[in-house]
PDB file of N, CA and C in Angstrom:
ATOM      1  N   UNK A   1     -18.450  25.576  48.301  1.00  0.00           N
ATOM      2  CA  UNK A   1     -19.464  24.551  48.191  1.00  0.00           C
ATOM      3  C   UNK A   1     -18.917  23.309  47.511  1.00  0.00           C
ATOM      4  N   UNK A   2     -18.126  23.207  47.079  1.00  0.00           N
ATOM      5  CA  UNK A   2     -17.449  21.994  46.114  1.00  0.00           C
ATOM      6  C   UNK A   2     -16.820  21.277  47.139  1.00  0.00           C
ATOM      7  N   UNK A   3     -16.144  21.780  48.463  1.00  0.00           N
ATOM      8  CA  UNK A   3     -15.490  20.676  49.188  1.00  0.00           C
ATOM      9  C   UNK A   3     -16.695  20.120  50.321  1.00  0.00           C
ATOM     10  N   UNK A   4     -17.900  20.639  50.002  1.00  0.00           N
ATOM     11  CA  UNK A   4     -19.298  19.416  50.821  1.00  0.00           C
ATOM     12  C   UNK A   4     -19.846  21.228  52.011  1.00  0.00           C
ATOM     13  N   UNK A   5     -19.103  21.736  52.334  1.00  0.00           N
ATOM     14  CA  UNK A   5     -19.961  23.415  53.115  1.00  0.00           C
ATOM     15  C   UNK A   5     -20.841  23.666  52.093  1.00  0.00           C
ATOM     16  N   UNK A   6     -22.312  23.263  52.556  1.00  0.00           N
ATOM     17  CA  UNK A   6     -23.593  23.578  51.567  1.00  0.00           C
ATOM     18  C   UNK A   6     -24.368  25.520  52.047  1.00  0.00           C
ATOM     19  N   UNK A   7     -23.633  25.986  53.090  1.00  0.00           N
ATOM     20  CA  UNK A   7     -24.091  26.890  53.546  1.00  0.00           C
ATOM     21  C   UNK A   7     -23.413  28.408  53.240  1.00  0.00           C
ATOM     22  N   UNK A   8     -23.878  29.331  53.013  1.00  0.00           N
ATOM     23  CA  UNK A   8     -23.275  30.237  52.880  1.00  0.00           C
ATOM     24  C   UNK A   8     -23.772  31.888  53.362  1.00  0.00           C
ATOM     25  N   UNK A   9     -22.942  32.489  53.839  1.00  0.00           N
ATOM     26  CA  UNK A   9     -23.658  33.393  54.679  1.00  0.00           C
ATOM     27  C   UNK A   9     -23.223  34.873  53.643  1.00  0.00           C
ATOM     28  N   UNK A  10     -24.018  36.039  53.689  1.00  0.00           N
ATOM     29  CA  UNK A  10     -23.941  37.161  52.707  1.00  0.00           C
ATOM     30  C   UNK A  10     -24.431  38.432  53.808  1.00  0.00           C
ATOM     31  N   UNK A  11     -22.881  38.762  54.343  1.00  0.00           N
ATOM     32  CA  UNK A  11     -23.214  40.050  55.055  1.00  0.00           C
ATOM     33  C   UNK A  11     -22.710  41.297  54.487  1.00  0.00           C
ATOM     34  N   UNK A  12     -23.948  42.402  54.863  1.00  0.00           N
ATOM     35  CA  UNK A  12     -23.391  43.959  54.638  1.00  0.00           C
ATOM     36  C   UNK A  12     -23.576  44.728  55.265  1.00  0.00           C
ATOM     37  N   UNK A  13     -22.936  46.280  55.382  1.00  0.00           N
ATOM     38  CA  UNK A  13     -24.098  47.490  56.535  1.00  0.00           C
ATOM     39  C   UNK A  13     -24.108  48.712  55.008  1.00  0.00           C
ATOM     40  N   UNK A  14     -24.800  49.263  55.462  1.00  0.00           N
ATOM     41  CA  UNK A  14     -24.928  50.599  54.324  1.00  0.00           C
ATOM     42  C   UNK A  14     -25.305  51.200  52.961  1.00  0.00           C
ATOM     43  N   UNK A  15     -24.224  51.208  52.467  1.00  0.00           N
ATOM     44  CA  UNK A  15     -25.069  51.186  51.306  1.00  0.00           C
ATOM     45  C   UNK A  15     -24.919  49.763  50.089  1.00  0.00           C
ATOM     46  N   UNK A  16     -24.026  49.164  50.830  1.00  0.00           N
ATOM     47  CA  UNK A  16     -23.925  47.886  50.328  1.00  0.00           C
ATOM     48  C   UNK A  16     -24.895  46.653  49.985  1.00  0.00           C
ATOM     49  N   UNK A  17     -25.806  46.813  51.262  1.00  0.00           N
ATOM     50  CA  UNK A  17     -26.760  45.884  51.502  1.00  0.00           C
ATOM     51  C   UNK A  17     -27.831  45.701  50.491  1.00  0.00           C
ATOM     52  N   UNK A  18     -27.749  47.002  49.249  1.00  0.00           N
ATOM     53  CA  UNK A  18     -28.395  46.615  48.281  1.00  0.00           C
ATOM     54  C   UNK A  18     -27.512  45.175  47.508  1.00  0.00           C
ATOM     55  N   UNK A  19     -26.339  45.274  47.226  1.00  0.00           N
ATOM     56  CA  UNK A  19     -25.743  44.742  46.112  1.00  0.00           C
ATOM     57  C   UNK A  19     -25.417  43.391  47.252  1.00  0.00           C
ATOM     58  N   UNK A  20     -25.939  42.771  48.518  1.00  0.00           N
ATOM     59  CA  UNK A  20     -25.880  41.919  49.197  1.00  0.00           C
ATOM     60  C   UNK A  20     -27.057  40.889  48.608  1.00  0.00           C
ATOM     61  N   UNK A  21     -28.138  41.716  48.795  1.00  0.00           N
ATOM     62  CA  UNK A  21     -30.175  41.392  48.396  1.00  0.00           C
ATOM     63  C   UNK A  21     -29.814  41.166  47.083  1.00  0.00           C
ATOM     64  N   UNK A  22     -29.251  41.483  45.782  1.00  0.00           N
ATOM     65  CA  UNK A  22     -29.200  41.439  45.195  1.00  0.00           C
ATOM     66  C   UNK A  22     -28.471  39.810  44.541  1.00  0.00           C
ATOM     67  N   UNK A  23     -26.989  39.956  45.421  1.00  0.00           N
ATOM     68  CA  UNK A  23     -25.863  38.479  45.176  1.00  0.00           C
ATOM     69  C   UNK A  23     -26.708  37.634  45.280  1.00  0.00           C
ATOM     70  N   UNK A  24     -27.696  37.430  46.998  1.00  0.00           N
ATOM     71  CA  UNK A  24     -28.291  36.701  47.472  1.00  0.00           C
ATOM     72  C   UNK A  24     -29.718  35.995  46.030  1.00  0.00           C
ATOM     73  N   UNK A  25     -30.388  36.812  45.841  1.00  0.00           N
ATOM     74  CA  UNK A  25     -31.311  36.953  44.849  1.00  0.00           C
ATOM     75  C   UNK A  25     -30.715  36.149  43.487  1.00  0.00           C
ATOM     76  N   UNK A  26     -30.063  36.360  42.723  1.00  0.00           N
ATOM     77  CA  UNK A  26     -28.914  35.511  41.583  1.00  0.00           C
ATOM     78  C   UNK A  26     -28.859  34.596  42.345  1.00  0.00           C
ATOM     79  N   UNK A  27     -28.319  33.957  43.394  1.00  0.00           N
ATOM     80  CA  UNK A  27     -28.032  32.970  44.017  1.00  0.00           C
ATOM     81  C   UNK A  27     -29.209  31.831  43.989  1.00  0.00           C
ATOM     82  N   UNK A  28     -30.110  32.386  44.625  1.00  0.00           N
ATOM     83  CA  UNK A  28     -31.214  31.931  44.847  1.00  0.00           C
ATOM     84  C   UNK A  28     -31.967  31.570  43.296  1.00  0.00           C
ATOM     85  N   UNK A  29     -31.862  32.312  42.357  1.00  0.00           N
ATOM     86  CA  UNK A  29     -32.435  32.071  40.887  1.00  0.00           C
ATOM     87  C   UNK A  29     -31.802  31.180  40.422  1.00  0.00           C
ATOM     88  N   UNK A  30     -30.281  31.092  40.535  1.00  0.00           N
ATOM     89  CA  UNK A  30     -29.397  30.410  39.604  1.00  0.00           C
ATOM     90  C   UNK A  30     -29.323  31.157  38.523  1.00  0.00           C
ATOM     91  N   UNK A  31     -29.042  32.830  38.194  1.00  0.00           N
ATOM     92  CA  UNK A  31     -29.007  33.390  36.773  1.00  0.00           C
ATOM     93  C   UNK A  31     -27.416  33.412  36.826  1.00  0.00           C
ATOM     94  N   UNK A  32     -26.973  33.731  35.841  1.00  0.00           N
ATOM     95  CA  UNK A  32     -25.565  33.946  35.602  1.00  0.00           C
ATOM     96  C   UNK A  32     -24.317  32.783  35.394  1.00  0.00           C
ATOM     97  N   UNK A  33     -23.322  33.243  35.221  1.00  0.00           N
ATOM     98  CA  UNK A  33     -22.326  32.176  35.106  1.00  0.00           C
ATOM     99  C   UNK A  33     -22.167  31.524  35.891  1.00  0.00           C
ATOM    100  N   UNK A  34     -21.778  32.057  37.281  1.00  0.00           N
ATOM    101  CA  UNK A  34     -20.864  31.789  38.947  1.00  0.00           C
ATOM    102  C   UNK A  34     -22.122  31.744  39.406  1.00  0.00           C
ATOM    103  N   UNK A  35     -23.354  31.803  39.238  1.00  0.00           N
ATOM    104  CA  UNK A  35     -24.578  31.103  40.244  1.00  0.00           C
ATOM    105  C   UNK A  35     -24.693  29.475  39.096  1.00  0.00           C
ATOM    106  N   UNK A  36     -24.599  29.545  37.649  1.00  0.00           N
ATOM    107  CA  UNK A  36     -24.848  28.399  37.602  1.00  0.00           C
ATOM    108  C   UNK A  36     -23.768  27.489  37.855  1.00  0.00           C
ATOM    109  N   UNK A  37     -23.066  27.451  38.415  1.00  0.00           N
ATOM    110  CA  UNK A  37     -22.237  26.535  39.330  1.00  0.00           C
ATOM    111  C   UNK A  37     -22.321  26.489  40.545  1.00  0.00           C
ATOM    112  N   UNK A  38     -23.057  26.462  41.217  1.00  0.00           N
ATOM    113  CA  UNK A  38     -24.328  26.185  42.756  1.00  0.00           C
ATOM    114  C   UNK A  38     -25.042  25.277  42.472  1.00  0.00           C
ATOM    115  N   UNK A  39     -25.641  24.682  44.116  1.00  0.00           N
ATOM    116  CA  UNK A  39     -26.438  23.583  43.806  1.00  0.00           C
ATOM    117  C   UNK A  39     -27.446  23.453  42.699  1.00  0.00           C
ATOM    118  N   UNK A  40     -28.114  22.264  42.541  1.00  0.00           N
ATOM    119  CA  UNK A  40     -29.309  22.500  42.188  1.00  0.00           C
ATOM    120  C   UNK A  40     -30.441  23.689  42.625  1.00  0.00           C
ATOM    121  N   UNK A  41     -30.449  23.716  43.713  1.00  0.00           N
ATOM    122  CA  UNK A  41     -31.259  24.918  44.923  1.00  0.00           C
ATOM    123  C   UNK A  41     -30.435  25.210  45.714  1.00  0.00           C
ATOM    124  N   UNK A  42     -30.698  26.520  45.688  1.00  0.00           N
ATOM    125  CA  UNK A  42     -30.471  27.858  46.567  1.00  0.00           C
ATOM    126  C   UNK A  42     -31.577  27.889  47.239  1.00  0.00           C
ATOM    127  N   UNK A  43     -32.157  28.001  49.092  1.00  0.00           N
ATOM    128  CA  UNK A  43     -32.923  28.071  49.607  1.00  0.00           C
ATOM    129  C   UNK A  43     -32.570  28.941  50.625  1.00  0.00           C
ATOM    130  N   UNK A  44     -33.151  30.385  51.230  1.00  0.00           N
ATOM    131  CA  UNK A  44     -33.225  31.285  52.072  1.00  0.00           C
ATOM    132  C   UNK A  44     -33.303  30.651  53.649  1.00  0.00           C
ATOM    133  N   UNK A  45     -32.211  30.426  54.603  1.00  0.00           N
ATOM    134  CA  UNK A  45     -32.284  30.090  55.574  1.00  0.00           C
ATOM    135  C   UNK A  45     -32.476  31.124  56.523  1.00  0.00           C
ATOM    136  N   UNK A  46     -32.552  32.192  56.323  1.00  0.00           N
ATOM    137  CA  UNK A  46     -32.745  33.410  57.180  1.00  0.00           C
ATOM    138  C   UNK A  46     -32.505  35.015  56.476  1.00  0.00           C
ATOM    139  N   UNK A  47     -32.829  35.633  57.220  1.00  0.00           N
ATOM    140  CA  UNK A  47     -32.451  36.735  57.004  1.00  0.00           C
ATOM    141  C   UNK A  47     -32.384  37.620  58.181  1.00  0.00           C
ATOM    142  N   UNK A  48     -30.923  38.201  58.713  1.00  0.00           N
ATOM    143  CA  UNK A  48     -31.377  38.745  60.011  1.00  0.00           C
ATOM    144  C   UNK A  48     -31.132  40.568  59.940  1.00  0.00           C
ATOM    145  N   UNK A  49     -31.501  41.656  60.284  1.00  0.00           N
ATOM    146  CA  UNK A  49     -31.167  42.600  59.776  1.00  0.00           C
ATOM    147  C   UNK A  49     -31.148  43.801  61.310  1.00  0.00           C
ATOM    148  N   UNK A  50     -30.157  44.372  61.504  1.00  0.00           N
ATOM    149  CA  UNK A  50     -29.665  44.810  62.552  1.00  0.00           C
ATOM    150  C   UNK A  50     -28.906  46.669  62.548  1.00  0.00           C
ATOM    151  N   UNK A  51     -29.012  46.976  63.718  1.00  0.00           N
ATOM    152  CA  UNK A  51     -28.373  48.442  63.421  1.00  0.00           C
ATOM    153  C   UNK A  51     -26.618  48.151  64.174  1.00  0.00           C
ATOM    154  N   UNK A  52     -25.677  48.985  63.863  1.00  0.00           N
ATOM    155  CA  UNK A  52     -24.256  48.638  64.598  1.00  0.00           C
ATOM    156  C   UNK A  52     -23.974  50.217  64.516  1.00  0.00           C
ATOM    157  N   UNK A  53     -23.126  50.393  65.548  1.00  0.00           N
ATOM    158  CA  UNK A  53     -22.701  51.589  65.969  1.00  0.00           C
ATOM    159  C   UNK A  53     -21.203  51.955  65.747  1.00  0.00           C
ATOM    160  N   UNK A  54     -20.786  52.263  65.017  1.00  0.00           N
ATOM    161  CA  UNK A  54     -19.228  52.393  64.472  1.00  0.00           C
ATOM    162  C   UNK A  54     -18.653  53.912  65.182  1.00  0.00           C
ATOM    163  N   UNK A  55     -17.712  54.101  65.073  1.00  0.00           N
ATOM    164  CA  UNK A  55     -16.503  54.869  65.710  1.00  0.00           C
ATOM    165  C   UNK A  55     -16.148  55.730  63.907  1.00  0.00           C
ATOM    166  N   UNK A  56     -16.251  56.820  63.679  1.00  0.00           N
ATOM    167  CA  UNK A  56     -15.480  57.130  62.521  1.00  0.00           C
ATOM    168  C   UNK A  56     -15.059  58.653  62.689  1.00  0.00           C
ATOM    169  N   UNK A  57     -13.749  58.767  62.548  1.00  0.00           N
ATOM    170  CA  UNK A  57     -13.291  59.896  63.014  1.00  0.00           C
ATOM    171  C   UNK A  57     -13.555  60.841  64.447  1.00  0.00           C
ATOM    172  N   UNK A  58     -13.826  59.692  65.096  1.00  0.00           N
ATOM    173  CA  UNK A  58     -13.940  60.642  66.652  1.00  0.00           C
ATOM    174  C   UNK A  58     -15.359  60.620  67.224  1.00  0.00           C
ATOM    175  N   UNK A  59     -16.061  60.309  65.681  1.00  0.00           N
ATOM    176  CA  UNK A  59     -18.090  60.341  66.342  1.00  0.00           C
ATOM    177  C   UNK A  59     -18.357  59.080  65.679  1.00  0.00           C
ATOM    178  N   UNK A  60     -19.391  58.670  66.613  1.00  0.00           N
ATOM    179  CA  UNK A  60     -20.667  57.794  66.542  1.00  0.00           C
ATOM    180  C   UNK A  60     -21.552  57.812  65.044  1.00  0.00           C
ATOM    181  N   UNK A  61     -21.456  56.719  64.483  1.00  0.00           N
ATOM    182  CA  UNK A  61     -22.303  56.684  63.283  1.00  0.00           C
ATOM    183  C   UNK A  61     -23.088  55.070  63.238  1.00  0.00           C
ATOM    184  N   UNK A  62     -24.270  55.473  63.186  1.00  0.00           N
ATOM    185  CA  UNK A  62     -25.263  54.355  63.323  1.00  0.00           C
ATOM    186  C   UNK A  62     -25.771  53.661  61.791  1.00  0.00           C
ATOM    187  N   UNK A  63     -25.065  52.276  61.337  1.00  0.00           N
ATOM    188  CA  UNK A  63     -25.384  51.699  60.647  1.00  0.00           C
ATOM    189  C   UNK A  63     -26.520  50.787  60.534  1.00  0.00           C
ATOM    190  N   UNK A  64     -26.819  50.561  59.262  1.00  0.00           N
ATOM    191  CA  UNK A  64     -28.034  49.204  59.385  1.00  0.00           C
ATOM    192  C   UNK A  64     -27.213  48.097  58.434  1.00  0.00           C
ATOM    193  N   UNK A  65     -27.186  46.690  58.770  1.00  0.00           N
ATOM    194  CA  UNK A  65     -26.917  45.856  58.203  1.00  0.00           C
ATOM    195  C   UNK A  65     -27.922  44.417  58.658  1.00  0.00           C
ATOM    196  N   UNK A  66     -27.101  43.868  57.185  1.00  0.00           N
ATOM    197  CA  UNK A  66     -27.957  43.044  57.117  1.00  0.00           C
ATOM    198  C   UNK A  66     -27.126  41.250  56.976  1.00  0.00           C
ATOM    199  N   UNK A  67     -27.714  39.995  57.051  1.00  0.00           N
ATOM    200  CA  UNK A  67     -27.310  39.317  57.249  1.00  0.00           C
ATOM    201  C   UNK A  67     -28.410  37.938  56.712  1.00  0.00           C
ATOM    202  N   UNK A  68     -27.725  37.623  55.061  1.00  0.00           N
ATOM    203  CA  UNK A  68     -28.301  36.443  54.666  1.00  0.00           C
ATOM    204  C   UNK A  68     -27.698  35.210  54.650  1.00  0.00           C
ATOM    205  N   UNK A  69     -28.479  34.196  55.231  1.00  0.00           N
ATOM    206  CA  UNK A  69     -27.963  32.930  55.217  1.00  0.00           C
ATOM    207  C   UNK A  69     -28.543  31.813  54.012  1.00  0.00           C
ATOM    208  N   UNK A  70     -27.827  31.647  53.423  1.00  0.00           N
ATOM    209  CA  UNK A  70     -28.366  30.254  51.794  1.00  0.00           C
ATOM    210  C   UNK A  70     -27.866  29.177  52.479  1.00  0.00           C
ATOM    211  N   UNK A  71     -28.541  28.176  51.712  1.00  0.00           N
ATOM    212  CA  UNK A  71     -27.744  26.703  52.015  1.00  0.00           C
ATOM    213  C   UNK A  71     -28.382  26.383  50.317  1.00  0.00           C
ATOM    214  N   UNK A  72     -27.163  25.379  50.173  1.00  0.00           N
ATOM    215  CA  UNK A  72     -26.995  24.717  48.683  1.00  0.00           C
ATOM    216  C   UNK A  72     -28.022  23.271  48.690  1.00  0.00           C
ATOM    217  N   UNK A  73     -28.563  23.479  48.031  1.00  0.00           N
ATOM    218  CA  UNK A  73     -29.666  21.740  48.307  1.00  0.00           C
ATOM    219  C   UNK A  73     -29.370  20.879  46.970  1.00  0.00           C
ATOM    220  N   UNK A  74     -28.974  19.532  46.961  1.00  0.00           N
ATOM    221  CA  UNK A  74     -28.580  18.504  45.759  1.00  0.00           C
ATOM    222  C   UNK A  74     -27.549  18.975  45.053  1.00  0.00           C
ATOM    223  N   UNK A  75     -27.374  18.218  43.816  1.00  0.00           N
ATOM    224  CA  UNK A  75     -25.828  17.973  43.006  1.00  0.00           C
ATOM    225  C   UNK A  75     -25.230  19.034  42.779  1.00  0.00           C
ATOM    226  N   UNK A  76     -24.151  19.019  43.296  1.00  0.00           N
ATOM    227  CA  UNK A  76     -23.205  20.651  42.010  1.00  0.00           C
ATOM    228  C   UNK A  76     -23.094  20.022  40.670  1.00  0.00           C
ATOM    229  N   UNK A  77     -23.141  21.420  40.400  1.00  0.00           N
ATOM    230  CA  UNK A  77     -23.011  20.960  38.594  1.00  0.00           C
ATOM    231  C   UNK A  77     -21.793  20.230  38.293  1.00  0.00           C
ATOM    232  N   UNK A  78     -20.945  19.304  37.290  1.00  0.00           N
ATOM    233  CA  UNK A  78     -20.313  18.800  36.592  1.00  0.00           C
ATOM    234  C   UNK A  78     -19.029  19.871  35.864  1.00  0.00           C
ATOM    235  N   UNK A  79     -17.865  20.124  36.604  1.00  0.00           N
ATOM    236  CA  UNK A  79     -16.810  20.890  35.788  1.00  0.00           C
ATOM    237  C   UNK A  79     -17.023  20.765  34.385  1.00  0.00           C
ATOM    238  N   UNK A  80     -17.325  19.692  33.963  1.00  0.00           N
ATOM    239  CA  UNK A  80     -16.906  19.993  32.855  1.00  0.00           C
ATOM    240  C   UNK A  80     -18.077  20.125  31.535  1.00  0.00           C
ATOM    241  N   UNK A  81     -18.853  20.946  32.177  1.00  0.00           N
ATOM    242  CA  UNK A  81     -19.940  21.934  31.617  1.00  0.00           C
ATOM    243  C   UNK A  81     -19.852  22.430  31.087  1.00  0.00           C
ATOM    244  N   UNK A  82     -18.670  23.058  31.562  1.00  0.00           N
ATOM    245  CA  UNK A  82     -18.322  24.654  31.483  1.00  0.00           C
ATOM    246  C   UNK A  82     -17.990  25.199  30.022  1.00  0.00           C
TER     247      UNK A  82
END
């Protein structure tokens, strides 16, 4: 986001997709260290959520994933904040 890409996409399948909802969520609040260096706003451009069919060891295993899109809205913070 610092070289002007205001968008950012947050994909997972499994059991991941908690700690995806979660990045996304901080993001969106601005809590923490590395979210408060994001825009002013974090705004939810989508959310798309899907099943995929993987190959693992010889059989078929049916995942669910998921797929969040943010975009950064107004100023990044000032380096030298920090």
């Amino acid at each position: 986001m610092q070289d002007g890409d205001r968008e950012v996409e947050i994909i997972a399948r499994g059991n991941s997709m908690r700690t995806a909802i979660d990045t996304a969520e901080i993001c969106r609040r601005r809590n923490g260290k590395i979210a408060g260096m994001l825009p002013e706003e974090m705004v939810n451009k989508g959310v798309e959520i899907s099943t995929e069919e993987i190959e693992v060891d010889g059989s078929t295993r049916v995942l669910s994933s998921i797929r969040i899109v943010l975009e950064g809205i107004g100023e990044m913070p000032d380096d030298s904040e920090e």
